[in-house]
C-alpha atoms as a PDB file:
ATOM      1  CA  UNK A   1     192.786 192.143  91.155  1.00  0.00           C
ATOM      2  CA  UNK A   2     191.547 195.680  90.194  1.00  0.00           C
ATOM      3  CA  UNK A   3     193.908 198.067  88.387  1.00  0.00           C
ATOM      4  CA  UNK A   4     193.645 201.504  88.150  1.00  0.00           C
ATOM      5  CA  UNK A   5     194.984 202.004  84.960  1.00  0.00           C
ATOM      6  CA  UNK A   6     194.101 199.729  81.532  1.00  0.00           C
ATOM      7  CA  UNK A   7     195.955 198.268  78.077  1.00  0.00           C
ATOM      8  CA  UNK A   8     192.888 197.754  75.658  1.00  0.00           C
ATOM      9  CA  UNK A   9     193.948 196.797  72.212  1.00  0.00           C
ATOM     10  CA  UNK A  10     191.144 197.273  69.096  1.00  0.00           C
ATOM     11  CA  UNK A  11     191.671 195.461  66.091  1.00  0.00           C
ATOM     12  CA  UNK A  12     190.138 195.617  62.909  1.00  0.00           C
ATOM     13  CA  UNK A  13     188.577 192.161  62.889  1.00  0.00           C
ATOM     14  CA  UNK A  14     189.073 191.392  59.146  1.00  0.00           C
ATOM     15  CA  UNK A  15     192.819 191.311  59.296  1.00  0.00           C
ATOM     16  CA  UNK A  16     194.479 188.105  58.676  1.00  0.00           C
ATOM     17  CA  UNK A  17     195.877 186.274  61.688  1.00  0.00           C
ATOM     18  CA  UNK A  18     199.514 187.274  61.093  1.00  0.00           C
ATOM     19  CA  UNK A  19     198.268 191.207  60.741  1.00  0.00           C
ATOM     20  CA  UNK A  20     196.508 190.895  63.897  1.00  0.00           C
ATOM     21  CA  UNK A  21     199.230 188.805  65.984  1.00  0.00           C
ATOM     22  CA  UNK A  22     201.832 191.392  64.797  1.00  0.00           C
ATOM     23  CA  UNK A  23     199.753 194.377  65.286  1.00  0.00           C
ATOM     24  CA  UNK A  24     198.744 193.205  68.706  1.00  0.00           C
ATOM     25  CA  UNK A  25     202.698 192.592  69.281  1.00  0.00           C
ATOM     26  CA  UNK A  26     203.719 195.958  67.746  1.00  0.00           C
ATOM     27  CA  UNK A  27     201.130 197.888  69.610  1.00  0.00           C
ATOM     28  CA  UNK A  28     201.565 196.277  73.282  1.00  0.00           C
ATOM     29  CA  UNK A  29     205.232 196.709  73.230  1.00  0.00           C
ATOM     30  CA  UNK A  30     204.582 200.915  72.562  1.00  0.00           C
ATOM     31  CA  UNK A  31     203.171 200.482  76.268  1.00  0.00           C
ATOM     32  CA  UNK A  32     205.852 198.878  77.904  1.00  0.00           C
ATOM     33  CA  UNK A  33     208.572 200.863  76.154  1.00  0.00           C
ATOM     34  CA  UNK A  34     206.570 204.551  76.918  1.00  0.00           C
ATOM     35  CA  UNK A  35     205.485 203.536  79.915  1.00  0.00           C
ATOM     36  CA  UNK A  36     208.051 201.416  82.507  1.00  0.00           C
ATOM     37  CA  UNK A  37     206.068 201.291  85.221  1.00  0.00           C
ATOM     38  CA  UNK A  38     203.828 199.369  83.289  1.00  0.00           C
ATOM     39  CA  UNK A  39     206.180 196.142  83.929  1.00  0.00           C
ATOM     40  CA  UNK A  40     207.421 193.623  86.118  1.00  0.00           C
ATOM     41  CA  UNK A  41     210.722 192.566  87.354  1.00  0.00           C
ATOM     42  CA  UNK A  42     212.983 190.383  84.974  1.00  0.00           C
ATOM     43  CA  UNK A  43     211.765 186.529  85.682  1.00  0.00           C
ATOM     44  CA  UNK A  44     213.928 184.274  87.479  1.00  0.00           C
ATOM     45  CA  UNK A  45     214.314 180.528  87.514  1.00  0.00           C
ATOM     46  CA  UNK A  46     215.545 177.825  90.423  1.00  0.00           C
ATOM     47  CA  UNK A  47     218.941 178.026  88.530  1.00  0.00           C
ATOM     48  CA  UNK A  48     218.744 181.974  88.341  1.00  0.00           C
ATOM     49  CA  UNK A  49     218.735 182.309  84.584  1.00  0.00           C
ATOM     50  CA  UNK A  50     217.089 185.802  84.288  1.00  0.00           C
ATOM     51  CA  UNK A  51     214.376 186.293  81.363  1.00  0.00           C
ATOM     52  CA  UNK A  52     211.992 189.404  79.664  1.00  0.00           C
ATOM     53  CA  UNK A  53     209.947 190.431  82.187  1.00  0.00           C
ATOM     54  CA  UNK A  54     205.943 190.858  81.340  1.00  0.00           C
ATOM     55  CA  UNK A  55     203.603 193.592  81.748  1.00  0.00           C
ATOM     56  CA  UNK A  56     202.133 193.898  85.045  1.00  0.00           C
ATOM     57  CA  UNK A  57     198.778 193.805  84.375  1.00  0.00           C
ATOM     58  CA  UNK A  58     195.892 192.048  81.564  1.00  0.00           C
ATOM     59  CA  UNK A  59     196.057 193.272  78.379  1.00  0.00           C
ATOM     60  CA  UNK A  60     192.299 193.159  76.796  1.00  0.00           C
ATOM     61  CA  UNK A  61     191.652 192.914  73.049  1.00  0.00           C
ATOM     62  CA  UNK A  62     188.852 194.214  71.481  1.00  0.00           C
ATOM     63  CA  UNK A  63     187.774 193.588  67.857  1.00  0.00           C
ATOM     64  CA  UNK A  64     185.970 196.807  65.446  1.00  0.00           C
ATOM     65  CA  UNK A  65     184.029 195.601  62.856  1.00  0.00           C
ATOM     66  CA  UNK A  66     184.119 198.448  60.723  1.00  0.00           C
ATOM     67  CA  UNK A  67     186.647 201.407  60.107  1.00  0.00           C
ATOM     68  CA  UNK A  68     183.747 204.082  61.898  1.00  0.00           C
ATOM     69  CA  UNK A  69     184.381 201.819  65.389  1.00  0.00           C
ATOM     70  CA  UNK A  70     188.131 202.412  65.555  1.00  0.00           C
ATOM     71  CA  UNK A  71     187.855 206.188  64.475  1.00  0.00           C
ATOM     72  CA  UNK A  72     185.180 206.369  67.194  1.00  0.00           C
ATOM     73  CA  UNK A  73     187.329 204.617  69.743  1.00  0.00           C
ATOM     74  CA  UNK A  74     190.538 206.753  68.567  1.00  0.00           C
ATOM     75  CA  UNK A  75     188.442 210.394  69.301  1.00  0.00           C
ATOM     76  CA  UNK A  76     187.272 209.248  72.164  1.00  0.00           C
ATOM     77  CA  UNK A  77     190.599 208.368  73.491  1.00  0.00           C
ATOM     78  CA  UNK A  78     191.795 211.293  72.969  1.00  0.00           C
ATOM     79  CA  UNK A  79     188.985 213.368  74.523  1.00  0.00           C
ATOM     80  CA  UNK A  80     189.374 212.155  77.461  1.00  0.00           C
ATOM     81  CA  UNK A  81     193.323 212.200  77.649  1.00  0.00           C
ATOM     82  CA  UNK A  82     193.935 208.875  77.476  1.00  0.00           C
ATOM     83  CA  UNK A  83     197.900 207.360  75.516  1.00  0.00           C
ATOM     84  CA  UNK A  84     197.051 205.837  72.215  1.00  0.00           C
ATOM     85  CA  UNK A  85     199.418 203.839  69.970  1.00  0.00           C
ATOM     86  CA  UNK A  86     197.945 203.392  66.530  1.00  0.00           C
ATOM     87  CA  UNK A  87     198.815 201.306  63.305  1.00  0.00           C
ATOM     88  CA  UNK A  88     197.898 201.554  60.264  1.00  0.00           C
ATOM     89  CA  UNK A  89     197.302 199.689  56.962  1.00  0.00           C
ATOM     90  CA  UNK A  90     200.206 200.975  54.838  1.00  0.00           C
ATOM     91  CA  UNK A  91     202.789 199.872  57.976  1.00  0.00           C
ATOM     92  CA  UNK A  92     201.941 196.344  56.711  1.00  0.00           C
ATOM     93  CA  UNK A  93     204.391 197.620  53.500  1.00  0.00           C
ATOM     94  CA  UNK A  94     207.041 199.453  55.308  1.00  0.00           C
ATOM     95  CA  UNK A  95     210.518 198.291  56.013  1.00  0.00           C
ATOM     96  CA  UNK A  96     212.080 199.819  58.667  1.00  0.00           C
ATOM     97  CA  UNK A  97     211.573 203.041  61.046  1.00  0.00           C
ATOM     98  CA  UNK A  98     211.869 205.990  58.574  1.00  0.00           C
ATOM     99  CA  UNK A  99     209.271 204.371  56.560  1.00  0.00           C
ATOM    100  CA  UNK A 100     207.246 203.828  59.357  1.00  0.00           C
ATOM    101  CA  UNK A 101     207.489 207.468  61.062  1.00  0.00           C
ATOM    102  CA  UNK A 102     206.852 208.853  56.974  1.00  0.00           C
ATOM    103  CA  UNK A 103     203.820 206.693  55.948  1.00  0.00           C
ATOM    104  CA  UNK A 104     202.196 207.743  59.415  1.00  0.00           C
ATOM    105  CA  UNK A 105     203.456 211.271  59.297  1.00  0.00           C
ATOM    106  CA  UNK A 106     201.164 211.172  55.466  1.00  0.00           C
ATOM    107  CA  UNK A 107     197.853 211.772  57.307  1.00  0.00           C
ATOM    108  CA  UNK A 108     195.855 213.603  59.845  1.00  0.00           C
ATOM    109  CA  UNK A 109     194.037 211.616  62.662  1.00  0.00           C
ATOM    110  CA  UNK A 110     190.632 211.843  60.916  1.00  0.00           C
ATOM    111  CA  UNK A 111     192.185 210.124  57.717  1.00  0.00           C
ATOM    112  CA  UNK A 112     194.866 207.326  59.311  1.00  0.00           C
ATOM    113  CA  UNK A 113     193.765 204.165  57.642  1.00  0.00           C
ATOM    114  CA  UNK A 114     193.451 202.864  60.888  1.00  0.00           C
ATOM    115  CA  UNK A 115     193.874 198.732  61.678  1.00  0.00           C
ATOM    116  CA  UNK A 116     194.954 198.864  64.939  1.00  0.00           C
ATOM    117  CA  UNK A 117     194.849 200.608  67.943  1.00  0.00           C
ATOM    118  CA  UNK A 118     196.550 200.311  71.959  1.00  0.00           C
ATOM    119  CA  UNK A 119     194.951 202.535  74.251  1.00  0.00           C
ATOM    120  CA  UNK A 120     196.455 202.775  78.194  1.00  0.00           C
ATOM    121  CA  UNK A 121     194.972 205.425  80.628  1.00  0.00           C
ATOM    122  CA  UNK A 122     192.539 205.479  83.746  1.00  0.00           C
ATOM    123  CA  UNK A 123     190.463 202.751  83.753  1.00  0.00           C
ATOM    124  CA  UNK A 124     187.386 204.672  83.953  1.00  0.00           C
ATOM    125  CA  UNK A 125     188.685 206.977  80.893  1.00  0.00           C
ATOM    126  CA  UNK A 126     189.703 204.051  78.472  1.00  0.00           C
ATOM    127  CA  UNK A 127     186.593 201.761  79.130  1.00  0.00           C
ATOM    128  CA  UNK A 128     184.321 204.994  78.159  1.00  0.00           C
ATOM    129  CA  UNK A 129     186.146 205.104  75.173  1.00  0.00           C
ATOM    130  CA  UNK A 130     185.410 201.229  74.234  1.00  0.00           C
ATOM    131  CA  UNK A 131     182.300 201.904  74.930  1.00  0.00           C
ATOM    132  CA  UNK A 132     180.167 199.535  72.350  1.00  0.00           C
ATOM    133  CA  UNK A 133     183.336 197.438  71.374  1.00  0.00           C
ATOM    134  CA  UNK A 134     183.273 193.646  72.441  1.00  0.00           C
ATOM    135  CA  UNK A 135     186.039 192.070  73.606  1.00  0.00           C
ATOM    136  CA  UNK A 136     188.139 189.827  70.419  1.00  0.00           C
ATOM    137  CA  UNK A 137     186.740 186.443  69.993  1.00  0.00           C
END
């Protein structure tokens, strides 16, 4: 099936497992809470117990290997008008929302210690920003 809009996450690829499972988990659920459209009914069984329902379409990871290829990926993004979620290194240390809002509220785009990012836009728009990325392995 072809979409017309994308959900590309970019993660820094030296991140331990649990930073990258939680910054994939943190990032994807920016889309589906900015963005309703972007999911499914609720999920029903034979017996009609109701559960969470998903997002409607793929949601492709890519990996950066270096801090330039998420800054790169983040400009780009934003050139061409696409939504972008981002997280960043000192998040890992926060405890709760204020912290959160005040740790990213610290620094301008060029200087977020980037670690993660969720882009969702036109297709088109968000694959020319990937551009060079490879998909997570």
């Amino acid at each position: 099936m072809l979409y017309d809009t994308k959900i590309a996450l970019v993660l820094k690829a030296d991140l331990l497992t649990w930073q990258k499972l939680n910054v994939a988990a943190f990032l994807t659920s920016a889309v589906a809470i900015q963005f309703p459209e972007t999911h499914g009914p609720v999920l029903r069984n034979s017996a009609g117990a109701a559960y969470l329902p998903f997002l409607r379409q793929p949601v492709l990871v890519y990996q950066a290997n270096q801090p330039e290829e998420l800054h790169r990926a983040f400009r780009r993004a934003k050139e061409r008008g696409v939504h972008v979620g981002i997280y960043t290194e000192p998040l890992f240390a926060t405890k709760g929302e204020a912290e959160n809002v005040a740790v990213v509220a610290r620094f301008a785009d060029e200087n977020q210690p980037l670690v993660g990012l969720v882009l969702y836009g036109e297709t088109k728009q968000v694959g020319k920003a990937l551009d060079g990325l490879k998909l997570h392995s």
